[in-house]
Structures are given as C-alpha cells and as structure tokens.
Protein backbone atom coordinates (compact mmCIF):
# COMPACT_ATOMS: atom_id res chain seq x y z
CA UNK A 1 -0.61 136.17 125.04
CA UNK A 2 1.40 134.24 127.41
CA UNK A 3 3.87 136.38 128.57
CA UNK A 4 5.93 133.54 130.62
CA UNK A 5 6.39 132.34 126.97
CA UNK A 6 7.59 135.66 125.75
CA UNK A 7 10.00 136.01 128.37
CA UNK A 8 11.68 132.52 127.55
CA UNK A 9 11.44 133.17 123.92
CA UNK A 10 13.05 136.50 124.20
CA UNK A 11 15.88 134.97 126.35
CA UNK A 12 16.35 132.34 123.83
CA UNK A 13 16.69 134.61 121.18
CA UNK A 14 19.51 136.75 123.02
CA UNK A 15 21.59 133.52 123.98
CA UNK A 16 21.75 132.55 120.48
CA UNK A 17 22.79 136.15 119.62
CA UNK A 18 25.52 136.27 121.96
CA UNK A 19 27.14 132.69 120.74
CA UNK A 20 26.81 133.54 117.01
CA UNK A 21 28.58 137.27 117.97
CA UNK A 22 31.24 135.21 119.83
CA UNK A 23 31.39 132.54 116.68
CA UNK A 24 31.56 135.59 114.39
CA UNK A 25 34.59 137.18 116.35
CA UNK A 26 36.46 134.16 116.92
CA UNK A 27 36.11 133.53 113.12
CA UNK A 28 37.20 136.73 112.10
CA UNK A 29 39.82 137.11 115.09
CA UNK A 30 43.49 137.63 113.38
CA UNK A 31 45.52 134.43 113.54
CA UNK A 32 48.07 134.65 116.05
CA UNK A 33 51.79 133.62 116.45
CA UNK A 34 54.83 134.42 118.11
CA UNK A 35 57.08 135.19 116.00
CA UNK A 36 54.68 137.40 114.20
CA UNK A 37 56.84 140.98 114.51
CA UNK A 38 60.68 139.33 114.37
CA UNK A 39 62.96 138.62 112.07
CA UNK A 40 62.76 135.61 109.54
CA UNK A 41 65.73 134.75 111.19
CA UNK A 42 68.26 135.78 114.06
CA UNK A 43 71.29 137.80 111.87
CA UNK A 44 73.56 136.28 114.82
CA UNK A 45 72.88 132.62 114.05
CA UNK A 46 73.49 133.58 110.28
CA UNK A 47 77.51 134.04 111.57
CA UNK A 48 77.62 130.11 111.93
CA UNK A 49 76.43 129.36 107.70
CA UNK A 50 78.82 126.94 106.16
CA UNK A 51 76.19 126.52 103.08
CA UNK A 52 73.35 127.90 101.51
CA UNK A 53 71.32 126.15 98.92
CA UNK A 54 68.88 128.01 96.73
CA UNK A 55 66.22 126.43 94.26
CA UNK A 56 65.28 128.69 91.61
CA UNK A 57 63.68 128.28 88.20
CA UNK A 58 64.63 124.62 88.20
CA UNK A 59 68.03 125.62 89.06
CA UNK A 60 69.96 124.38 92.24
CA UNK A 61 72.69 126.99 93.67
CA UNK A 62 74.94 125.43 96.57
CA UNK A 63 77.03 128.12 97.53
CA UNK A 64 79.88 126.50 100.01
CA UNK A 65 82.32 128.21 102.44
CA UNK A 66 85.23 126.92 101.77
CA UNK A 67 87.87 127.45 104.40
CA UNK A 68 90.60 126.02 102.91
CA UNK A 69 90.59 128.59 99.90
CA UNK A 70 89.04 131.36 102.81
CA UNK A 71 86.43 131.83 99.71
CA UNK A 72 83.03 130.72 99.11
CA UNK A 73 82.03 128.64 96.05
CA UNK A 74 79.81 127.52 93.68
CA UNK A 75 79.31 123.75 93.32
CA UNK A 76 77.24 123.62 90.35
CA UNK A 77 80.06 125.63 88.34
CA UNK A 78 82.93 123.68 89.16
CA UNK A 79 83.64 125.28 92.79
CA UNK A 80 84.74 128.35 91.17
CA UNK A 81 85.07 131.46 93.45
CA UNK A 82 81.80 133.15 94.05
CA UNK A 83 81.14 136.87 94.33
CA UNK A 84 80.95 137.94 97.96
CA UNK A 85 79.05 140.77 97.22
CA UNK A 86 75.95 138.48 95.85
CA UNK A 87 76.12 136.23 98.49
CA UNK A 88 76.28 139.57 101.29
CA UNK A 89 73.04 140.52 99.65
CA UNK A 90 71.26 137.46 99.65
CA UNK A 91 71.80 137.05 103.86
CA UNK A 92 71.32 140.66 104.10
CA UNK A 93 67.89 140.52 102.58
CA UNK A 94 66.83 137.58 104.67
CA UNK A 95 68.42 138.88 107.74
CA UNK A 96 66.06 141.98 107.75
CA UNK A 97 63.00 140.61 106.86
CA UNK A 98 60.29 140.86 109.25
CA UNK A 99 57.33 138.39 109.63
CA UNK A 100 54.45 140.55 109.22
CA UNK A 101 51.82 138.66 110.20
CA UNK A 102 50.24 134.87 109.81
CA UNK A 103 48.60 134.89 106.80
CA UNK A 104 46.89 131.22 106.81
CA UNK A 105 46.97 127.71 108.73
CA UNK A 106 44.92 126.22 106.02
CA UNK A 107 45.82 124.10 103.13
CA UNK A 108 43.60 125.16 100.35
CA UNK A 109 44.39 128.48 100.76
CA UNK A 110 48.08 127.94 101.46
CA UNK A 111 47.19 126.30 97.76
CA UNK A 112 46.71 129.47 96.45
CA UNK A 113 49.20 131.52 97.47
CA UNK A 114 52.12 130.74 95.33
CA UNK A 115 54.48 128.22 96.98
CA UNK A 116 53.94 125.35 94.34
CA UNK A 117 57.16 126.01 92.03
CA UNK A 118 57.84 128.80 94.19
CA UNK A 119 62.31 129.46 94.87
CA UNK A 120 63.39 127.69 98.64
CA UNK A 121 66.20 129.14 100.42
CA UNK A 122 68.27 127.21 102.77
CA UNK A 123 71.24 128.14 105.36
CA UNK A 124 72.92 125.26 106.71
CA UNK A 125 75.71 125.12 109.38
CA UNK A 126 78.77 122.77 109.36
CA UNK A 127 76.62 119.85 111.09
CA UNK A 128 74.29 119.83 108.04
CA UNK A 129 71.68 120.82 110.54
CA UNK A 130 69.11 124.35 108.62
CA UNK A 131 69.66 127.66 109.91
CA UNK A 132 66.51 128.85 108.71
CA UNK A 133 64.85 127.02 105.67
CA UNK A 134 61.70 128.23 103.80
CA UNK A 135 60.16 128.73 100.52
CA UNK A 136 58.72 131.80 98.98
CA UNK A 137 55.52 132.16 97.33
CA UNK A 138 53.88 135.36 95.31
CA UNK A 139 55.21 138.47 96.06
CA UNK A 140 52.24 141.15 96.75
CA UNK A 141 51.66 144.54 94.82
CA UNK A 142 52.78 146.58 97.46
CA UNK A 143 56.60 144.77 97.98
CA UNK A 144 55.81 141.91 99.81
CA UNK A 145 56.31 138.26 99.27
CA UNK A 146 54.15 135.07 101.50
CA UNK A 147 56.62 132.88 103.28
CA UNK A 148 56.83 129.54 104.99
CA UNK A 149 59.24 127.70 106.78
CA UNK A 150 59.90 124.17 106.36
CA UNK A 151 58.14 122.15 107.98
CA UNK A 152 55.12 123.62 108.75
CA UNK A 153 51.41 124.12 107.87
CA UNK A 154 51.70 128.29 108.23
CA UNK A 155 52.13 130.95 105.60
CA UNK A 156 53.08 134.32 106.91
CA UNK A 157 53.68 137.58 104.97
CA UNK A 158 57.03 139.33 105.01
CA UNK A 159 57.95 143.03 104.63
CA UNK A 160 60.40 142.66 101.99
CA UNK A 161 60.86 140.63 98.32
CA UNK A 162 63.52 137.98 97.76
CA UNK A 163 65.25 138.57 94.23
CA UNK A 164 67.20 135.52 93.24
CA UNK A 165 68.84 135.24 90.08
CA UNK A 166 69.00 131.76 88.46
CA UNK A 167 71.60 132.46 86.09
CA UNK A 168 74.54 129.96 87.71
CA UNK A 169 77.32 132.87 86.44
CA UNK A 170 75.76 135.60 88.38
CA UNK A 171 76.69 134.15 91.45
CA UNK A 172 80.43 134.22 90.43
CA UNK A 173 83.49 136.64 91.21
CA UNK A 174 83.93 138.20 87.36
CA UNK A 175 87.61 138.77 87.90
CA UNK A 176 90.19 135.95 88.47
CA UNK A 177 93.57 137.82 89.03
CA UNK A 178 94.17 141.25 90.67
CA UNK A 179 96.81 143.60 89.73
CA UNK A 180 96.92 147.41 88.54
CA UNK A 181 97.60 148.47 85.49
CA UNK A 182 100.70 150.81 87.54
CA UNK A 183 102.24 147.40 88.66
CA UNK A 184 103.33 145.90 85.23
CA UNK A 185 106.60 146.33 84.30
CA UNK A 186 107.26 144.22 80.94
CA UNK A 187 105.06 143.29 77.97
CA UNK A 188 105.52 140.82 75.58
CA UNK A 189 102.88 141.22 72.63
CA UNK A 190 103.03 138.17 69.81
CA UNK A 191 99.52 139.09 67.52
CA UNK A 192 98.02 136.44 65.51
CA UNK A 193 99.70 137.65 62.65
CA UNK A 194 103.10 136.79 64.13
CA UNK A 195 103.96 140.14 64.55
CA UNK A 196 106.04 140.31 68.18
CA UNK A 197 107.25 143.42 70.46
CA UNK A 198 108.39 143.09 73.78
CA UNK A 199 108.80 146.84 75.95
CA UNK A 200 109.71 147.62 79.34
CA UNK A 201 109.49 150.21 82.09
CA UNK A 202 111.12 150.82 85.35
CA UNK A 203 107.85 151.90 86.87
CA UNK A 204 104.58 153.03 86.31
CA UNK A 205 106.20 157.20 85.99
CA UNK A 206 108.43 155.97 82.71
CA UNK A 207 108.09 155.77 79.51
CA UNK A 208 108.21 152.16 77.89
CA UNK A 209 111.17 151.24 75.95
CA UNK A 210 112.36 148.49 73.62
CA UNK A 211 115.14 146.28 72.23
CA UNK A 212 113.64 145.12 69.41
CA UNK A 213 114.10 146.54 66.11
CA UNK A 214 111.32 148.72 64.96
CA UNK A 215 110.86 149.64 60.98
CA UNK A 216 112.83 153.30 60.28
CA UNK A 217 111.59 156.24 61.56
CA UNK A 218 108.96 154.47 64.08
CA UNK A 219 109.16 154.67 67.65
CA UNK A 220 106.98 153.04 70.65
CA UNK A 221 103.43 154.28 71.09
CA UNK A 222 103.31 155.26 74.77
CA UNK A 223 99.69 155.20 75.19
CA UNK A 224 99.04 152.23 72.52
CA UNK A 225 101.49 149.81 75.06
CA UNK A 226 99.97 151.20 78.04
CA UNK A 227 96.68 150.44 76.82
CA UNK A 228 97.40 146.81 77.12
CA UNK A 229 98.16 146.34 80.83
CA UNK A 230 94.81 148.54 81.63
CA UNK A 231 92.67 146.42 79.69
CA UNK A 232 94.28 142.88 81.53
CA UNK A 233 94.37 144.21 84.55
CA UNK A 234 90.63 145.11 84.34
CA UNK A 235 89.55 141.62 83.00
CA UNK A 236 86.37 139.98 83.91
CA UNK A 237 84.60 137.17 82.49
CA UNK A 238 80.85 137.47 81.61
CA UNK A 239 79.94 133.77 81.08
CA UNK A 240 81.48 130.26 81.00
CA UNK A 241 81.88 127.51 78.92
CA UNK A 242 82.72 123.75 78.39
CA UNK A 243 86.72 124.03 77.86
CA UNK A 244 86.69 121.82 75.12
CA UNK A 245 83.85 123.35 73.23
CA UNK A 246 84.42 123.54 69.62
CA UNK A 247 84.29 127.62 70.14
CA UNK A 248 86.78 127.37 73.07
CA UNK A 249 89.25 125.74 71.16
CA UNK A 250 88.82 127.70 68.06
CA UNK A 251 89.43 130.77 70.09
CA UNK A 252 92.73 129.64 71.40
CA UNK A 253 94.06 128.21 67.67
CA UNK A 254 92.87 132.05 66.56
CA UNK A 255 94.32 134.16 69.47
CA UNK A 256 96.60 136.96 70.84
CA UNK A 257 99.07 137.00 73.77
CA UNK A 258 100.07 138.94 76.14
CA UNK A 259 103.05 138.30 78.68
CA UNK A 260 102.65 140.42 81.52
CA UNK A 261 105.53 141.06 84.32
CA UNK A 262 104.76 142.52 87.33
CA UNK A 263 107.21 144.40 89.65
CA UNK A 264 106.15 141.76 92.61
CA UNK A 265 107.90 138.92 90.11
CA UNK A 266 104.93 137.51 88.97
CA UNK A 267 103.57 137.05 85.53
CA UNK A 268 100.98 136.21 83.89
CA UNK A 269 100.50 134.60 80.32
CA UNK A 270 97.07 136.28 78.89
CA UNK A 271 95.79 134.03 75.65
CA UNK A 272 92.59 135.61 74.11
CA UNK A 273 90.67 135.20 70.69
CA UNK A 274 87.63 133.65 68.85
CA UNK A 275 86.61 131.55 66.23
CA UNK A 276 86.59 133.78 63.39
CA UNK A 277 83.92 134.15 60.63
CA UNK A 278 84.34 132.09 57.81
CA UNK A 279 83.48 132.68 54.21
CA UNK A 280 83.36 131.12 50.74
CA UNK A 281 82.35 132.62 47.51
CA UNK A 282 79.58 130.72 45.31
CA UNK A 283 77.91 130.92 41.93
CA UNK A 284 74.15 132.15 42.37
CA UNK A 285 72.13 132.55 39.37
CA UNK A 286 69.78 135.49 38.93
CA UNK A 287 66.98 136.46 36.68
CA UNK A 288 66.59 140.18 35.94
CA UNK A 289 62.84 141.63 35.25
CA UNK A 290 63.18 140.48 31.73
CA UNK A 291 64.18 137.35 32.30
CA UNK A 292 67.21 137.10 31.31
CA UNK A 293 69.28 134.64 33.73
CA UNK A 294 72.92 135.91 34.71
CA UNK A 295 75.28 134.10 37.25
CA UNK A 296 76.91 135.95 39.63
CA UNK A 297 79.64 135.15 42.36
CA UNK A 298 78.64 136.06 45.89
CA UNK A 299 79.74 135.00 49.97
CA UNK A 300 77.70 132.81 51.76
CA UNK A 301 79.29 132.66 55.66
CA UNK A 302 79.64 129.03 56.32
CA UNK A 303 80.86 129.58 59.88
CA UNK A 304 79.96 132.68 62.14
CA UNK A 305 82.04 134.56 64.15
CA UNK A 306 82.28 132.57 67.80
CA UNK A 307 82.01 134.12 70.75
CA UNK A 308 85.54 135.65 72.84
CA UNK A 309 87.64 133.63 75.36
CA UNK A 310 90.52 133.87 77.67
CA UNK A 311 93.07 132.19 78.40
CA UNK A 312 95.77 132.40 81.97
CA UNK A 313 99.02 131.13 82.47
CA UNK A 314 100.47 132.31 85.47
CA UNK A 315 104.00 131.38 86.40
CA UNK A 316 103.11 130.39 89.96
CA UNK A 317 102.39 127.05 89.78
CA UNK A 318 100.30 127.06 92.76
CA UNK A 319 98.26 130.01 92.13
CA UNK A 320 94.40 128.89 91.92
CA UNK A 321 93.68 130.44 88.38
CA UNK A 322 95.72 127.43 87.27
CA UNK A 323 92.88 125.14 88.88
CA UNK A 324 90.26 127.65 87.41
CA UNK A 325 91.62 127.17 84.10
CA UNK A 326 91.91 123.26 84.03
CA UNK A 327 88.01 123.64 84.95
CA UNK A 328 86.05 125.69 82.92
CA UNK A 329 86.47 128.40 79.82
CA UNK A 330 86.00 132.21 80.49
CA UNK A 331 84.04 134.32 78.05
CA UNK A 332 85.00 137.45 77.44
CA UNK A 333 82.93 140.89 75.46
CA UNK A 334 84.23 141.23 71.87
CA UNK A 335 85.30 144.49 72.47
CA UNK A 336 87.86 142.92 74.87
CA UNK A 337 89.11 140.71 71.79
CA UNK A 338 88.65 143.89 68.93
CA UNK A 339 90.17 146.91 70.74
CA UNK A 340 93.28 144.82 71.27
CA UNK A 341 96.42 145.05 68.61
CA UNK A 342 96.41 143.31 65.69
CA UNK A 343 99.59 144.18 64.55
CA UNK A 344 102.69 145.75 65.11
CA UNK A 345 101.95 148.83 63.57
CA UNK A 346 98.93 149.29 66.40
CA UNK A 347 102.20 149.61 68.68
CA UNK A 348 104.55 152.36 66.91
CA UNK A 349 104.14 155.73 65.81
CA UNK A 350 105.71 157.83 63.38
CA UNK A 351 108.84 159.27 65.06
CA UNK A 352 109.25 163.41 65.40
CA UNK A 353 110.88 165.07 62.43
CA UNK A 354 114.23 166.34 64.00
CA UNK A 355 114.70 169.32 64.67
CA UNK A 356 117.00 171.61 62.81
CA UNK A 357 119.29 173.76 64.43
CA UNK A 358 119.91 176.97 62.59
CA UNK A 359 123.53 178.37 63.32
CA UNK A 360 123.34 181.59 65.01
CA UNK A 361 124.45 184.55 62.52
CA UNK A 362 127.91 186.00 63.42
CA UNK A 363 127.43 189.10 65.03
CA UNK A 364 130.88 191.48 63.71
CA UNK A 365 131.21 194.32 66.13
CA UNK A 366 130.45 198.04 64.53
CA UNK A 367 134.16 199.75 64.06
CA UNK A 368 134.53 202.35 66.41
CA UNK A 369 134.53 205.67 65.15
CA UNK A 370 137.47 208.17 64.81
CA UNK A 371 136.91 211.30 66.35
C-alpha cells in the first residue's frame, strides 16, 4: 500500500467533511434580522395616525381622524362617528406586538404561509405617507399569527393574533346622543294609537305631574313615565340601514314618539316603530281521513313583521345627529320598540281609595261622686 496515497486521500476526505459541516450549518443557521425582538411598530410614531385602512373579508374599513368633529370616522358608513374603544384596541394590539423571529426570505414558502387573501392593516399620517403597513397571514396553534410588511420579500412571526371584525357596524359608536335618564324634565308621549300625555317634573327627586285630563279615578304611573326617559337615554343602535328602505319608512308611518326636555334646554324628538305584520284570512280546502272535503277560513301573513328603527329630532339645529339622521337609518332591538307604551292606559294607574276618617267618639266625663 502506498501510504503517500493514504495520507492525501485521508486529507481529502477531511476537507470535504469540514465544507459540507460548514454548508450544513450555514443552511440550518437561523435567519437573521434586526428588528427581530422589537415592536411591529414604534407606539410613539402611532401618536402622528390621521388614518388607518383595514382589508378584511373583502371588506375595506377607512377609519379617518377627523379634526373638525375631534372624532374619528368611518368612510364606508357615511362618516358616521366610530367607537373609540375599537379603534384603541386595534393600535393597542399592533403597538405590542413583538417580531419574534424571521420566519422565511423565500417565495414558495412565503406561498404557504397564509398571506394570499390574508386581512392588511395600514396606519397612515396626514402626508399620506404608511406608518407601518403589513398583511397578516395564518395565525399558529399556540397564539401567533406570520406577518409581513409591505414591501418586502420577509415573513416574520409575531407574539400576538390580530382580530379584526369585518362587520362595517362594529366599528361604530352605538349611541348617538348622551343624556341621563335624571336630566329629563318633560315628556310628551303621542302612541300610535293617538293616545297623547304630556308630564313634568322639577327634577329628577319629584314626582311627575300632569295637565292633561286623565279618565276618573286614574292618576300618573310614576315608574311607567319614568321608564321612558331610562330607556332613551340608554339608546343604541345595533345595525344600519338605507333611509329610504321600504322597512325604514314603514317603521316611521307605524311609530311612537317621544318628546324629551332636558333641564340644559335641549330636546330631543325620539320617533321609533316597525313595519308591522300583516295578515289576511283565506279559504283553504281540506280533506278529512274519509275524504270528505270541507273549506275552512285560515291567515296566511302576507307581510312579516320588519325589523325596529329610530328616529331623532333634536331642536339644535346644529347638533350632528341631525347630519347622522339625513345619512343613514338606525336599527334598533324589538324589545326597544315592544316594552314601550302602547297606550295611555300603560301610563296611569288606578288612584288610592280615600281614606275615611272615622270621627272620634265623644268622650262625656264620669259625674263626680257625692260623698
């Protein structure tokens, strides 16, 4: 055996060794970058958003700050108000989340990770120039979600989940006056039925009262009255609607109001009903088990009950509900619409039996005895 051979051979054998361990470790080496470790974004820089755009579900939500109403809205829903709380939780969540590490620089498996289809979140700042801008991608079993920014060729995993709801009226402030039920002072009440009352207080610590003339022996139901300004002044809209929806207007042709004056001098007109459910009687013929063929007379509903809407007139002219109004319907839960008075007898009670006074009996002093 050549042993000069064996020598090179050997030598050969452990070069190749050491490049493939080296190849091997560099393949398998974690990808670096960084950012890897910091926020998706600085909160600071988040201070100077004047939109934020979010594509969800095939929806498009442009939330706007707009500094002329000191409110942020929703363009896609008429620029109603939105709710700040929604909109606090949306930076918060990508304020605090962390890039955990670089997941992938390459394309096929970027491919695979979710990002076709996936919600993109923008925030902009009054120049029109992005914040931060990236889109999400599948969210991993143990709470995270694979992130990129726009832009680039990286995917990176994040510590946290992005929940965005694509439901446009989610995003919006529910209630579109603010008053306590303590701060109403009159009521006027005219029910579909044409049955009217108006009452009064001097403050939130007296009893309503009333000019009107009530049917004999009835008197104002304290807690029926009060009722009404809690459930107004607690009012919040679940959905919208086209204002001139066949249900809208059907709701205000079938509808209650309310006049409600508050002890700041405003007032507010409250309009609220529904289409109601509509039903005609028919001839339906039946055959019994013998076959013998009657005809009865049964309902068939022709037109179901409609949803609930409200309606509000305030008298400030340049109060924004009146631009809120001219925009969009509000929709309202039935039990809004059905635990309201129908009629004036919802508003009276039977008045207390009076209240006999039984003379005292004369008391005739004992005669004093002789002694």
């Amino acid at each position: 055996m050549n042993i000069k051979h064996l020598y090179i051979s050997a030598g050969v054998l452990a070069v190749l060794a050491i490049i493939t361990s080296i190849l091997t470790r560099t393949s398998s080496a974690p990808l670096l970058d960084e950012r890897v470790g910091s926020n998706v974004v600085d909160p600071a820089n988040l201070r100077d958003t004047a939109k934020i755009v979010v594509e969800t579900d095939g929806e498009k939500i442009t939330l706007v700050n707009d500094e002329e109403k000191k409110a942020w809205v929703l363009e896609e829903k008429h620029s109603l108000p939105t709710s700040y709380n929604r909109i606090s939780q949306l930076a918060r969540n990508v304020s605090e989340a962390k890039l955990q590490r670089l997941v992938s620089e390459n394309p096929d498996r970027i491919a695979t990770l979710g990002f076709e289809g996936g919600d993109r979140i923008r925030f902009i700042d009054k120049l029109d120039n992005d914040i931060v801008a990236f889109g999400l991608g599948k969210e991993t079993e143990n709470g995270r979600q694979f992130l990129r920014f726009n832009g680039e060729e990286k995917a990176f995993l994040v510590n946290t989940t992005f929940y965005i709801d694509s439901n446009l009226d989610s995003w919006l402030e529910k209630k579109l006056v603010t008053f306590e039920a303590s701060d109403v002072t009159a009521i006027t009440a005219t029910m579909q039925n044409g049955d009217k009352l108006s009452a009064t207080r001097d403050n939130a610590d007296s009893d309503w009262t009333t000019d009107d003339s009530l049917p004999k022996k009835k008197i104002l139901n304290q807690s029926s009255v009060g009722q009404i300004t809690s459930k107004f002044a607690g009012l919040s809209f679940t959905a919208t609607a086209d204002k001139d929806g066949p249900n809208v207007v059907a709701a205000r042709e079938n509808s209650h109001q309310f006049d409600l004056q508050l002890n700041n001098g405003k007032s507010y007109q409250f309009t609220i009903g529904r289409q109601p459910e509509v039903k005609i009687e028919k001839e339906v013929e039946k055959e019994d088990e013998n076959g013998e063929k009657t005809t009865e007379m049964e309902e068939e509903v022709v037109t179901p009950e409609g949803p609930v809407y409200f309606f509000i007139s305030p008298s400030d002219a340049s109060d924004p509900v009146n631009e809120y109004m001219s925009r969009s319907a509000f929709e309202v839960s039935s039990y809004q619409f059905t635990s309201l008075p129908e009629s004036l007898d919802a508003l009276i009670s039977d008045a207390p039996e009076p209240v006999e006074e039984t003379p005292a009996p004369l008391v005739v002093p004992r005669a004093e005895e002789s002694p």
